[in-house]
Protein backbone atom coordinates (compact mmCIF):
# COMPACT_ATOMS: atom_id res chain seq x y z
CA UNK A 1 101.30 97.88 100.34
CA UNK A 2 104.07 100.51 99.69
CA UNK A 3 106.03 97.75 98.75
CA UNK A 4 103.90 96.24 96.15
CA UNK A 5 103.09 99.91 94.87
CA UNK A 6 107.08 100.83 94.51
CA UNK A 7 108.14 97.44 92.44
CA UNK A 8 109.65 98.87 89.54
CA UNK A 9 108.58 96.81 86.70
CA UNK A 10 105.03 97.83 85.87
CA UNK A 11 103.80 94.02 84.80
CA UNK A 12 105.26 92.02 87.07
CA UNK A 13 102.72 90.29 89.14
CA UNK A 14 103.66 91.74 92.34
CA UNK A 15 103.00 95.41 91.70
CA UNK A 16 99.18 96.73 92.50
CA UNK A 17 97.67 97.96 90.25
CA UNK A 18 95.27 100.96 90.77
CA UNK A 19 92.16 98.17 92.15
CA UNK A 20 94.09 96.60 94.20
CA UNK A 21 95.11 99.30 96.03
CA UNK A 22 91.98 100.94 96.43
CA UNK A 23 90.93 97.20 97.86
CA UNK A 24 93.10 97.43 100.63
CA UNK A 25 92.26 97.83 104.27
CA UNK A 26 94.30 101.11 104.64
CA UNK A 27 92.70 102.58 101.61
CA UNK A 28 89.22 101.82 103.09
CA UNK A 29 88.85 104.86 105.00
CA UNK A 30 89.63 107.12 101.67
CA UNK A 31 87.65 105.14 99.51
CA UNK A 32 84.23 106.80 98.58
CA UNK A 33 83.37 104.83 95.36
CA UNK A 34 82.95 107.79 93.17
CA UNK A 35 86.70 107.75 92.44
CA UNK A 36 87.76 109.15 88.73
CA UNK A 37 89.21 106.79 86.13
CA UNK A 38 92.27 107.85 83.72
CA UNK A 39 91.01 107.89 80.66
CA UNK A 40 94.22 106.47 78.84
CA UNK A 41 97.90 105.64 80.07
CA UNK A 42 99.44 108.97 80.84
CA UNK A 43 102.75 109.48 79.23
CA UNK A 44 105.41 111.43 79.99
CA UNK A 45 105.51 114.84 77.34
CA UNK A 46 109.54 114.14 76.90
CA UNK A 47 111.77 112.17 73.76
CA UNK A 48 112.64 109.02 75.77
CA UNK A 49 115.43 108.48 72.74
CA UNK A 50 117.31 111.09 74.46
CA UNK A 51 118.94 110.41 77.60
CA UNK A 52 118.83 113.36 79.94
CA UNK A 53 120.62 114.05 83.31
CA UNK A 54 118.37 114.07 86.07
CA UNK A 55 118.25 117.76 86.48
CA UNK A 56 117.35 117.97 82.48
CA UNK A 57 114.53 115.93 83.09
CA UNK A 58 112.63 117.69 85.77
CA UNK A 59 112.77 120.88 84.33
CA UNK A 60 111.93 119.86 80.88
CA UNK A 61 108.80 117.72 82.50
CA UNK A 62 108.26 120.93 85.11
CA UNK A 63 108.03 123.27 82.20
CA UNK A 64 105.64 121.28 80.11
CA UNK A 65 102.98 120.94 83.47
CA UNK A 66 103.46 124.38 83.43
CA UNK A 67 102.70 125.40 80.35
CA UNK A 68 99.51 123.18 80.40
CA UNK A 69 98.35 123.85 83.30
CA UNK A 70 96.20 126.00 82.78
CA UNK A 71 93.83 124.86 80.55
CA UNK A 72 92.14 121.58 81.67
CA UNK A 73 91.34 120.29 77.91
CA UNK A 74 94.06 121.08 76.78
CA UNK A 75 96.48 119.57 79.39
CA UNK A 76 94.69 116.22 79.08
CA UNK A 77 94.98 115.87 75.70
CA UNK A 78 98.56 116.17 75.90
CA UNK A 79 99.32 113.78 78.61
CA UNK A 80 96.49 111.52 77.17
CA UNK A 81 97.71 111.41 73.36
CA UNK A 82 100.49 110.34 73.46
CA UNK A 83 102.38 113.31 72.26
CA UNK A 84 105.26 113.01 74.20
CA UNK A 85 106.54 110.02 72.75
């Protein structure tokens, strides 16, 4: 399972996606069916036209979940909208 989860490209037809996973015997015992579904593909609130070092990255993505963090709407509709693109 971890395997098929960590395959790096998204769309190949080896990665689970998020039904499979939930449909496998070790997820059974977490599985409740009341799960929550993302409302949109999250993106990530950062330029990807700029190439960062690794360090650069996390704190630019740490300070954005930071500063949204504390309002709910708000935080969704940035990581929802597409704003970070």
């Amino acid at each position: 399972m971890v395997r098929r989860l960590m395959a790096f490209n998204p769309s190949a037809e080896t990665r689970m996606d998020i039904k499979e996973s939930l449909a496998h015997p070790y997820m059974k015992q977490f599985v409740t069916g009341d799960e929550q579904t993302c409302p949109a593909i999250l993106t990530v609130p950062i330029d990807d036209d700029i190439k960062y070092t690794v360090s650069d990255y996390r704190d630019k993505l740490y300070s954005a979940v930071v500063a949204n963090r504390k309002d709910k709407d708000s935080r969704l509709k940035y990581y929802f909208s597409g704003r970070g693109r």
